[in-house]
N, C-alpha and C. Protein backbone atom coordinates (compact mmCIF):
# COMPACT_ATOMS: atom_id res chain seq x y z
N UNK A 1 103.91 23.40 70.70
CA UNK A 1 103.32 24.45 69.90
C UNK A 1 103.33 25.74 70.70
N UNK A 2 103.40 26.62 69.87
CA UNK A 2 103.81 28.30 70.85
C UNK A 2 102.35 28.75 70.62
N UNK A 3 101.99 29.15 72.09
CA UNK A 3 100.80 29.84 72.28
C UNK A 3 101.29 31.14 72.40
N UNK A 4 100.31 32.08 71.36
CA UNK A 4 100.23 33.46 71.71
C UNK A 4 100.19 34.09 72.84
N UNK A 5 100.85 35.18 73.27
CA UNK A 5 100.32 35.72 75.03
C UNK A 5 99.47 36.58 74.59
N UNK A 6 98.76 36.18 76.05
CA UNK A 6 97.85 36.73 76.05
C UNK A 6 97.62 38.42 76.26
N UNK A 7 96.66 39.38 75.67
CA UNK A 7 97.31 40.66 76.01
C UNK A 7 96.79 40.91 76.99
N UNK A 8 97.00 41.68 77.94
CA UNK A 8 95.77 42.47 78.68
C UNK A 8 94.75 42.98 78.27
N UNK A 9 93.29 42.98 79.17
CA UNK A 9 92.28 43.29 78.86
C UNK A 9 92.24 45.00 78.70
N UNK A 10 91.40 45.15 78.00
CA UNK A 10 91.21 46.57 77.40
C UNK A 10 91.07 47.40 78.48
N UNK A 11 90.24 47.10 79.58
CA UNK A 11 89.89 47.76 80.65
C UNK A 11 90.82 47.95 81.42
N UNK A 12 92.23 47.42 81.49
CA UNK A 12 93.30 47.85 82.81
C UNK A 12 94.13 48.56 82.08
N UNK A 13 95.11 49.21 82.89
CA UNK A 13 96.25 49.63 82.19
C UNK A 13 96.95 48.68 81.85
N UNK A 14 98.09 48.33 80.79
CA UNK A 14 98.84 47.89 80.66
C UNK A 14 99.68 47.65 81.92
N UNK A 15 99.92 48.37 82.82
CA UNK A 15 100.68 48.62 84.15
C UNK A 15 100.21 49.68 84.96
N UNK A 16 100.43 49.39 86.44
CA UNK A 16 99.64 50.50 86.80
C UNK A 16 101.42 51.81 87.18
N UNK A 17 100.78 52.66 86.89
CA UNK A 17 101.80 54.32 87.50
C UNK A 17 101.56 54.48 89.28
N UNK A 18 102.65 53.93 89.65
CA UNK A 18 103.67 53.95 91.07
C UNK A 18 104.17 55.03 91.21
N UNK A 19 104.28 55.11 92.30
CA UNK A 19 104.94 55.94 92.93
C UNK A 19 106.33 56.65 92.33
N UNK A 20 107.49 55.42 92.06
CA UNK A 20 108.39 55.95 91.35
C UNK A 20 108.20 56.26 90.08
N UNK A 21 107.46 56.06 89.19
CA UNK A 21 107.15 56.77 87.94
C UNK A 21 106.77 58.58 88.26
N UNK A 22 106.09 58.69 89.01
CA UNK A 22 105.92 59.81 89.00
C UNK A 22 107.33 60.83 89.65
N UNK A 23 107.59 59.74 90.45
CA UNK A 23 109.40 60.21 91.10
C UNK A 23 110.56 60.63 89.80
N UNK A 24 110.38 59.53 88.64
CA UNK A 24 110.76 59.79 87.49
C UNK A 24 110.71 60.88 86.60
N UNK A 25 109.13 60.98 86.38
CA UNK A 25 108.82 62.22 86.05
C UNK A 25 109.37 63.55 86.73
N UNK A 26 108.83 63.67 87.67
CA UNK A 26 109.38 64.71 88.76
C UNK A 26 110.98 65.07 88.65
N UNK A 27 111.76 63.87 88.81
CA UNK A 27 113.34 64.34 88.80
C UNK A 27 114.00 65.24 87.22
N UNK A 28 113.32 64.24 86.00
CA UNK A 28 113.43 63.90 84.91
C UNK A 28 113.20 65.76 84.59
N UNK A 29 111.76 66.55 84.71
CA UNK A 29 111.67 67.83 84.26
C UNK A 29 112.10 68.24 85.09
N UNK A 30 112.50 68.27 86.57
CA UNK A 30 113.32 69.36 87.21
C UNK A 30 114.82 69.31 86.68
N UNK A 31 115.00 68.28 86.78
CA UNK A 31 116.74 68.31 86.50
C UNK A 31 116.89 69.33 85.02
N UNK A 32 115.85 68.99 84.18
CA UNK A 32 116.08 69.85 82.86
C UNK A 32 115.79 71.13 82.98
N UNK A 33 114.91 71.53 83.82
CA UNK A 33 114.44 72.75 84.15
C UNK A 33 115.60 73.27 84.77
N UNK A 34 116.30 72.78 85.97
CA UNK A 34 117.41 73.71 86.33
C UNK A 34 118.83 73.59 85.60
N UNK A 35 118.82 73.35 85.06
CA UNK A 35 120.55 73.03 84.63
C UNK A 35 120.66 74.65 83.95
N UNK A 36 119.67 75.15 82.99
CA UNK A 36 120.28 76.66 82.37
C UNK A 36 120.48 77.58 83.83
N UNK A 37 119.69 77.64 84.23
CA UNK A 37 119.80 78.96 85.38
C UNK A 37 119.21 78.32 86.66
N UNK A 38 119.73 77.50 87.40
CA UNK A 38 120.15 76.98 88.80
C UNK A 38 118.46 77.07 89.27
N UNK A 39 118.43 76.36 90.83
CA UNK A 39 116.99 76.22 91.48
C UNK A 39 116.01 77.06 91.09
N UNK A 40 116.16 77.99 91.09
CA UNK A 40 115.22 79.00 91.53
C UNK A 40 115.40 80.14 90.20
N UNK A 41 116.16 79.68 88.98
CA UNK A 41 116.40 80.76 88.17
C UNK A 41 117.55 81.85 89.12
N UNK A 42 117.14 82.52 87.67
CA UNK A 42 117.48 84.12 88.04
C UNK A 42 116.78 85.06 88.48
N UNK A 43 117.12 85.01 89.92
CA UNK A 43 116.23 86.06 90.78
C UNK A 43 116.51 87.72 90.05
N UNK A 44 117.78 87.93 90.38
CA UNK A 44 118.31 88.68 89.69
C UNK A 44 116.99 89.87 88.73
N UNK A 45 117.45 88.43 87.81
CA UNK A 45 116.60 89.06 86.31
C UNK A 45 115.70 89.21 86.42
N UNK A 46 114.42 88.43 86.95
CA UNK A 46 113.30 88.54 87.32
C UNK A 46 113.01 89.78 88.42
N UNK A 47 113.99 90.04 89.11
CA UNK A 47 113.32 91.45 90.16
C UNK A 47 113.78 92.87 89.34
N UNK A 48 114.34 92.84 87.93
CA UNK A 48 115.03 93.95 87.29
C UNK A 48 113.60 94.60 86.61
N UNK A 49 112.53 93.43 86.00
CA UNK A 49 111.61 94.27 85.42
C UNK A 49 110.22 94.63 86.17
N UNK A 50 109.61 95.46 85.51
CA UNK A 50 108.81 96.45 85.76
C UNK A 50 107.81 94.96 85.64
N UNK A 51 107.12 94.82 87.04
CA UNK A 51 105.84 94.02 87.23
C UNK A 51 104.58 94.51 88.04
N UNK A 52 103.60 93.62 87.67
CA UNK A 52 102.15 94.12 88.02
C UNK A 52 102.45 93.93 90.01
N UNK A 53 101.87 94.89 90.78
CA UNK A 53 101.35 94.92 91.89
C UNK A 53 101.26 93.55 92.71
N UNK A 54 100.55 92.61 91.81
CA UNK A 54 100.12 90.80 92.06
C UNK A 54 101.03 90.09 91.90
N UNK A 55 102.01 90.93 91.25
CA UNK A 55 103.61 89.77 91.07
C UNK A 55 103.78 88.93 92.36
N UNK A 56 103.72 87.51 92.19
CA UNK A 56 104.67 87.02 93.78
C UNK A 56 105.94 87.18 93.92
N UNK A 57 106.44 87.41 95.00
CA UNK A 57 107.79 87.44 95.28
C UNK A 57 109.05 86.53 94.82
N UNK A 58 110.14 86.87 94.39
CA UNK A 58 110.60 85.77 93.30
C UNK A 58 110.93 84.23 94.76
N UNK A 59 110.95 83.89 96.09
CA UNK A 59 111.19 82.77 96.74
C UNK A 59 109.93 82.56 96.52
N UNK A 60 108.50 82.38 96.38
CA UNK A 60 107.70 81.99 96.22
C UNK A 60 107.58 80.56 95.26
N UNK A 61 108.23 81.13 93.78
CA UNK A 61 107.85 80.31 93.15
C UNK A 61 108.26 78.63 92.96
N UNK A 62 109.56 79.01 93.73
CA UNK A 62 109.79 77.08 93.77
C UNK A 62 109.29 75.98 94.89
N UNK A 63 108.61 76.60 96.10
CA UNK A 63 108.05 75.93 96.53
C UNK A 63 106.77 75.70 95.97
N UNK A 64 106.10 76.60 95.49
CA UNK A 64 104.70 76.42 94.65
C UNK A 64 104.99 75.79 93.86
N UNK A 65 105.95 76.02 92.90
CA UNK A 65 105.71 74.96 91.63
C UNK A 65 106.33 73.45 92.49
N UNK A 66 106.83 73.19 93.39
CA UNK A 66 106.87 71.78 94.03
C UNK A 66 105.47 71.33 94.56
N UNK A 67 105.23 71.78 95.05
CA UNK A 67 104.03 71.88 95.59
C UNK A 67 102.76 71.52 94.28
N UNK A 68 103.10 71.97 93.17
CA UNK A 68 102.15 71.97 92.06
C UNK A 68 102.33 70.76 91.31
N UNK A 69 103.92 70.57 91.59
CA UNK A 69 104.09 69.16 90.31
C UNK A 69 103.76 68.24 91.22
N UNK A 70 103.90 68.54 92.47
CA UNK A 70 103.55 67.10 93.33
C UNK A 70 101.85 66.69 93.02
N UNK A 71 101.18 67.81 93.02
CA UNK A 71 99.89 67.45 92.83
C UNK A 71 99.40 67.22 91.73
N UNK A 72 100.30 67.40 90.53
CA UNK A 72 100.00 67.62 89.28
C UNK A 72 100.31 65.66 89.09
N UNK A 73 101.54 65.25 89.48
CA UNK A 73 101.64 63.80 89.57
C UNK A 73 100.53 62.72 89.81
N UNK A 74 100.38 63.17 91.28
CA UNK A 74 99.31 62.86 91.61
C UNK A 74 98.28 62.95 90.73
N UNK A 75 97.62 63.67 90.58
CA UNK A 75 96.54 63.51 89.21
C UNK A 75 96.61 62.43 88.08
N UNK A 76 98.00 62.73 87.65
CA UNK A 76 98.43 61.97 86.59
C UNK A 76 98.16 60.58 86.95
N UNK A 77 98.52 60.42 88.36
CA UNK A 77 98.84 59.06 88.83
C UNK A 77 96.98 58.21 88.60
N UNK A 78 95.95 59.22 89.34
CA UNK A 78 95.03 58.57 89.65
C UNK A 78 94.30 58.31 88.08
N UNK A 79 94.26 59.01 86.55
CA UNK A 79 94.14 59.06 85.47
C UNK A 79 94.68 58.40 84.76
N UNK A 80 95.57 57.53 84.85
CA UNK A 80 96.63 56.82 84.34
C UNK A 80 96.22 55.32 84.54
N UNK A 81 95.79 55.49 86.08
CA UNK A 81 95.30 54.29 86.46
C UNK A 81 94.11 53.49 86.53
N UNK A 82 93.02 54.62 85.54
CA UNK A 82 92.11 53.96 85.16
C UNK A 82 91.53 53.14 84.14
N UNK A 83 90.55 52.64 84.28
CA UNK A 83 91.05 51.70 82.85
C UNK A 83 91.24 52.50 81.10
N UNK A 84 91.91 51.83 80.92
CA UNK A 84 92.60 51.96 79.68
C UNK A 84 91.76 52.24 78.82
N UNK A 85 90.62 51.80 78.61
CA UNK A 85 89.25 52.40 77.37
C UNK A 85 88.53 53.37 78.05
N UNK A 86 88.62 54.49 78.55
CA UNK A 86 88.23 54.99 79.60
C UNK A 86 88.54 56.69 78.78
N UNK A 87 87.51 56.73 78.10
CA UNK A 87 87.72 58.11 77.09
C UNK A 87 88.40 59.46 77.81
N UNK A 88 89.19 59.82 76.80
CA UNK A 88 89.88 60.93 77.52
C UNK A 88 91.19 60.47 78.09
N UNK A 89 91.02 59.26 78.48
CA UNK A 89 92.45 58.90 79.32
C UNK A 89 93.75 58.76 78.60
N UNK A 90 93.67 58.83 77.40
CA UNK A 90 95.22 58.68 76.20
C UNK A 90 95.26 60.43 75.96
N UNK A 91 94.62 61.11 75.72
CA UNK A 91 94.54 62.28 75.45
C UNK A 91 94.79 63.76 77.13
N UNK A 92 94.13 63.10 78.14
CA UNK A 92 94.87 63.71 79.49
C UNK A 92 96.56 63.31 79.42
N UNK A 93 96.64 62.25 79.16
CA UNK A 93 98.05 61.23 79.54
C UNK A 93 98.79 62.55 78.65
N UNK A 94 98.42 62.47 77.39
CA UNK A 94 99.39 62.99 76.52
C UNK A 94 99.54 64.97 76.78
N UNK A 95 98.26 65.36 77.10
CA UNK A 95 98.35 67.18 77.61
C UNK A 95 99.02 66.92 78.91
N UNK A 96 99.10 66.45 79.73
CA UNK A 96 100.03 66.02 80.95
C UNK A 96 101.70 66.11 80.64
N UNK A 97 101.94 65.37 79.29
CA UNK A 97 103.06 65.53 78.99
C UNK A 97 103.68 66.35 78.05
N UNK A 98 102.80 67.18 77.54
CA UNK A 98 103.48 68.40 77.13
C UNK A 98 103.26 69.52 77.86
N UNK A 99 102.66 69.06 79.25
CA UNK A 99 102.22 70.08 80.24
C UNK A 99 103.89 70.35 81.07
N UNK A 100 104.44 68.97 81.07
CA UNK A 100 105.69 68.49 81.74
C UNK A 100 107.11 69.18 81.02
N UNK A 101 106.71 69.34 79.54
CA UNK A 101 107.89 69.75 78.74
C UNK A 101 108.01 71.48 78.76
N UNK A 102 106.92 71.86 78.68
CA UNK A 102 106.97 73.12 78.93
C UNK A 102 106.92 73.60 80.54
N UNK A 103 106.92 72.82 80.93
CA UNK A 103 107.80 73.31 82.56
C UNK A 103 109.04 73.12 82.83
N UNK A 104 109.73 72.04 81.81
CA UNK A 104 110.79 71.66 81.58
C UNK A 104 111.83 73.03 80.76
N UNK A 105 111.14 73.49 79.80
CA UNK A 105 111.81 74.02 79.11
C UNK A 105 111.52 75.87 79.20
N UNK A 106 110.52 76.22 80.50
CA UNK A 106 110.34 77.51 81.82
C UNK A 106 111.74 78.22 81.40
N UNK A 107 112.80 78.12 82.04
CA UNK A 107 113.72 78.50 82.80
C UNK A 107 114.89 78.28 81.87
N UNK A 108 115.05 77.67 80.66
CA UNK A 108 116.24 77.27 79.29
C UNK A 108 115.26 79.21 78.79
N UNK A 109 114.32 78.94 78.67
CA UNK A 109 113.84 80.19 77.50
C UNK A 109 113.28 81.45 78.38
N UNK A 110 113.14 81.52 79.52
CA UNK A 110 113.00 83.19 80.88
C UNK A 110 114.82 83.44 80.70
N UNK A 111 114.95 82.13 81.74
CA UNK A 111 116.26 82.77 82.51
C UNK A 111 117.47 82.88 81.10
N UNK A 112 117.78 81.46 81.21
CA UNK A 112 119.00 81.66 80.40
C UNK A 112 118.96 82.26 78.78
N UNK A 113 118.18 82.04 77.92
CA UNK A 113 117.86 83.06 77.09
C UNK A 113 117.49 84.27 77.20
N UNK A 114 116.62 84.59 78.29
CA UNK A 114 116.77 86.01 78.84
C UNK A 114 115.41 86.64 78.01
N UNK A 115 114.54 85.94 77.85
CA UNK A 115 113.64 86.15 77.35
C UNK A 115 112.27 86.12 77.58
N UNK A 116 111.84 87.54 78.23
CA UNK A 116 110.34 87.50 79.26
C UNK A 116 109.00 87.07 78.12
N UNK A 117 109.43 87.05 76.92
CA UNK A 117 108.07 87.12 75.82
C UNK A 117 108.17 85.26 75.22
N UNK A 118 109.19 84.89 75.33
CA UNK A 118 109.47 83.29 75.00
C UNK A 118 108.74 82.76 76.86
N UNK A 119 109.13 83.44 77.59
CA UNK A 119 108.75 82.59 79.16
C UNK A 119 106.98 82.89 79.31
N UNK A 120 106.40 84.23 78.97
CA UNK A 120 105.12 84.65 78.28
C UNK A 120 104.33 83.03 78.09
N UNK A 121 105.00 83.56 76.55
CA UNK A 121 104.64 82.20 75.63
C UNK A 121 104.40 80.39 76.16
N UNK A 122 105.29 81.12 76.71
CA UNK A 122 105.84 78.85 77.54
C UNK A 122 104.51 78.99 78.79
N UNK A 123 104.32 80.23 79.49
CA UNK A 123 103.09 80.37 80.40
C UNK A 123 101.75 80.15 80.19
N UNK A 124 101.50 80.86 78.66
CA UNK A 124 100.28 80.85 78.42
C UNK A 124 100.16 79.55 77.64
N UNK A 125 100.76 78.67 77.08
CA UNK A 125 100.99 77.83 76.46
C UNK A 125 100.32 76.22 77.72
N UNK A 126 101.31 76.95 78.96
CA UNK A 126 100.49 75.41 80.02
C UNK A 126 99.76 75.81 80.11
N UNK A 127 99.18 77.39 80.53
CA UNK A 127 97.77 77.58 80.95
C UNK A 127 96.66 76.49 80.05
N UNK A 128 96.88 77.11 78.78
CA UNK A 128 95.86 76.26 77.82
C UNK A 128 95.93 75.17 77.51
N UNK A 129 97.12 74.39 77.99
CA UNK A 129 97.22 72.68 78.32
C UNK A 129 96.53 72.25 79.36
N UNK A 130 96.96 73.00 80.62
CA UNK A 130 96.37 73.05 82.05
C UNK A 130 94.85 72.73 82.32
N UNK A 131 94.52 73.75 81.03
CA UNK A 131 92.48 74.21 80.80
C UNK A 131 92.21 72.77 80.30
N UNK A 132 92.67 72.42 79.01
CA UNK A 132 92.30 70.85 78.22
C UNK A 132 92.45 70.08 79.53
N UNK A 133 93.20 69.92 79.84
CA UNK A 133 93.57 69.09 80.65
C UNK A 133 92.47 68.58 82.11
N UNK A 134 92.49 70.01 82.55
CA UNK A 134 91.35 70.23 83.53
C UNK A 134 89.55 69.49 82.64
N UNK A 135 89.64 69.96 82.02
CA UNK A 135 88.04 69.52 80.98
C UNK A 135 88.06 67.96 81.12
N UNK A 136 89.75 67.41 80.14
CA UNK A 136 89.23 66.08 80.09
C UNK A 136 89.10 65.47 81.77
N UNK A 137 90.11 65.64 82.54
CA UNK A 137 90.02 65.13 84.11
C UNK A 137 88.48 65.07 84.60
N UNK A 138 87.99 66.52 84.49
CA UNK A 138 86.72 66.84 85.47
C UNK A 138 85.66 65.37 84.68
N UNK A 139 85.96 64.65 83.57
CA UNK A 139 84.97 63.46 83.03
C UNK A 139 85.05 62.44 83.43
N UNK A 140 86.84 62.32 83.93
CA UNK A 140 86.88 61.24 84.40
C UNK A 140 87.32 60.90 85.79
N UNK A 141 87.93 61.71 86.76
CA UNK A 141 87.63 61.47 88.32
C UNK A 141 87.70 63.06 88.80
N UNK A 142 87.10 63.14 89.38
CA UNK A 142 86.61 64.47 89.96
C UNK A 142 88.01 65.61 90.86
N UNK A 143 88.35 64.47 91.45
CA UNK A 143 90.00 64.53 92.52
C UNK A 143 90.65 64.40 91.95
N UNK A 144 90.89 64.07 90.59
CA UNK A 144 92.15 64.53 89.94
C UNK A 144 92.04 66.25 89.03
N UNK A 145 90.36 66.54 88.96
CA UNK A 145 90.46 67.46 88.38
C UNK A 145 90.67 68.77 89.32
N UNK A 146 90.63 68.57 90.46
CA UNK A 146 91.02 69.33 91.10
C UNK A 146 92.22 69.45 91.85
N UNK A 147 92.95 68.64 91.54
CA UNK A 147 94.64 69.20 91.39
C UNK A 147 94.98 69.83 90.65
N UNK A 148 94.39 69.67 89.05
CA UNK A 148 94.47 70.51 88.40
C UNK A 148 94.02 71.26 88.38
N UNK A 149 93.55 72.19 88.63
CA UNK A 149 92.40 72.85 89.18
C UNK A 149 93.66 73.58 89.95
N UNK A 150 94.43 73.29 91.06
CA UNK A 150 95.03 74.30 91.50
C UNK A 150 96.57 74.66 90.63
N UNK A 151 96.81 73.61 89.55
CA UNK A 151 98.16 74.67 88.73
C UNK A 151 97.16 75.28 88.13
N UNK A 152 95.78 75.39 87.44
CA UNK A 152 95.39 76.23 86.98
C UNK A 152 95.12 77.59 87.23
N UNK A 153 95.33 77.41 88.59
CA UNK A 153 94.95 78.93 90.02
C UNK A 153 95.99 79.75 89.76
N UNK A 154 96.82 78.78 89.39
CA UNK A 154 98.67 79.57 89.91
C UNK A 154 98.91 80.00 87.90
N UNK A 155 98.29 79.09 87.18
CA UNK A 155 99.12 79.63 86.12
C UNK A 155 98.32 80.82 85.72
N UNK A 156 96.76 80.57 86.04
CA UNK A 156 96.21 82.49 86.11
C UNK A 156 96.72 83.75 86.04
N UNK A 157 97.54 83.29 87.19
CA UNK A 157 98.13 84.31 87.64
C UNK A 157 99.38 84.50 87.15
N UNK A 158 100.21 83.53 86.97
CA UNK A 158 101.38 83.10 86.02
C UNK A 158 101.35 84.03 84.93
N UNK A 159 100.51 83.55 84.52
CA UNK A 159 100.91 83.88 82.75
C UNK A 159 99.79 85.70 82.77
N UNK A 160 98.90 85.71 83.86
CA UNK A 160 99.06 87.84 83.90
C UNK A 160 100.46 88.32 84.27
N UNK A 161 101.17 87.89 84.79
CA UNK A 161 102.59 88.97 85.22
C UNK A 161 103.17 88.49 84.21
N UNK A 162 103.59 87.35 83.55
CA UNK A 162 104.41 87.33 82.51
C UNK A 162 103.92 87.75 81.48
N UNK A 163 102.97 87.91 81.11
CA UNK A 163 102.05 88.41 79.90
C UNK A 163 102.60 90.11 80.06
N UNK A 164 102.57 90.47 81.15
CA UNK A 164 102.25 91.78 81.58
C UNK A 164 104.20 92.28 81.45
N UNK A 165 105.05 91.50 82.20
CA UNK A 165 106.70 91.35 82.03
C UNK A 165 107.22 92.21 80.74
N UNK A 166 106.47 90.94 79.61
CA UNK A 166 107.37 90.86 78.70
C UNK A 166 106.32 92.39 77.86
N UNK A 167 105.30 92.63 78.04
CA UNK A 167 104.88 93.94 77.45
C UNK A 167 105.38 95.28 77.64
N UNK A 168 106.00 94.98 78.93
CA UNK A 168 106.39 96.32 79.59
C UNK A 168 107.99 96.63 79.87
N UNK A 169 108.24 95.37 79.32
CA UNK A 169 110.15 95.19 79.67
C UNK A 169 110.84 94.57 78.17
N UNK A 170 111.94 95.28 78.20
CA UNK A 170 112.73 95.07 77.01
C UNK A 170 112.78 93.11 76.92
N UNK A 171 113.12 92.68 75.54
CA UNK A 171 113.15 91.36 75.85
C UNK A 171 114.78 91.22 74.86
N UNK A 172 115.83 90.77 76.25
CA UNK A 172 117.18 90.68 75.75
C UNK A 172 117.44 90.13 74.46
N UNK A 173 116.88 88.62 74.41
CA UNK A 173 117.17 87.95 73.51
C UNK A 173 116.07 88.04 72.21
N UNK A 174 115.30 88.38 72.34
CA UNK A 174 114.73 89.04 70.87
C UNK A 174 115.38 90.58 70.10
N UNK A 175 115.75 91.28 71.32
CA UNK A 175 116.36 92.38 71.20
C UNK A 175 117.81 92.01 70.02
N UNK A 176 118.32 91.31 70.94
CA UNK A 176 119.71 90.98 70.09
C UNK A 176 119.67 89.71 68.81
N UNK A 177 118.33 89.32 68.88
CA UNK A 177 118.12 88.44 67.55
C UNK A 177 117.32 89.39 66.69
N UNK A 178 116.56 90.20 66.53
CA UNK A 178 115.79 90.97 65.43
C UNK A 178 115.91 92.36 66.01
N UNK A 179 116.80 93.25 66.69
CA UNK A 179 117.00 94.79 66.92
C UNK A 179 116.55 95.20 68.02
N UNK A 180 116.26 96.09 68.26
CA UNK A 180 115.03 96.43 69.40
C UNK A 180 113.94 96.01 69.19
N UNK A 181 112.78 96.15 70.27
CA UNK A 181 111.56 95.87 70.19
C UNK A 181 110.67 96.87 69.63
């Protein structure tokens, strides 16, 4: 006679998130992130417009954002791994991963579309994933909310110069899809 399997208990994860999952993750949005406009973007383009005073320097930003997804993993990792009925934890999991797509999809809509008010948009867009995100964490382990806690430092600041970019600088590809600005 065939016995049912048994499922896992409500309280664990289904599996726990290793090391290489997050290695996964990590390769998975960089590789998509660079393929339009190479490591680091277009420096280029980015030093052509008119920015705020607080702008960082365009080598800055790919070690920070390494530096950010590493910790941002991390988070993921320690949230992931708690138990499974553990409120908030399907709903972090899931702002985590559209936190991932729009870092993914940074540098397809700045660089290679050429578009400071679409890269704007994609900024302020994690910020306010970043924020949810930060809320649900800080309920459920303290050290993960403060990884987040530091892309939230950086996208602050992020999304004032790009906010500030695309107000003050022509935007190519809206330009040539609906006229001038």
């Amino acid at each position: 006679m065939n016995q049912p399997l048994e499922a896992a208990p409500a309280s664990r994860p289904a599996f726990k998130f290793a090391w290489w999952h997050a290695a996964m993750v990590f390769f998975a949005a960089n590789l998509v992130s660079i393929l339009p406009a190479g490591f680091n973007g277009d420096e280029a383009f980015y030093n052509t417009f008119t920015r705020p005073a607080v702008a960082p320097p365009d080598w800055l930003f790919a070690p920070m954002w390494l530096f950010l997804n590493i910790t941002s993993l991390i988070a993921l990792g320690i949230v992931f791994n708690v138990p499974r009925d553990t409120p908030g934890r399907r709903a972090f999991i899931a702002l985590e991963g559209i936190g991932w797509v729009l870092f993914a999809a940074f540098n397809t809509l700045y660089f290679w579309m050429k578009s400071p008010v679409l890269g704007a948009t994609d900024t302020v867009l994690g910020l306010v994933v970043g924020v949810l995100s930060l809320g649900i964490a800080w309920r459920i382990n303290r050290r993960a909310a403060a990884l987040i806690g530091l892309r939230i430092a950086w996208l602050l600041l992020a999304s004032y110069v790009s906010v500030y970019v695309a107000l003050n600088n022509a935007d190519p590809f809206l330009s040539a899809m609906f006229g001038s600005r």
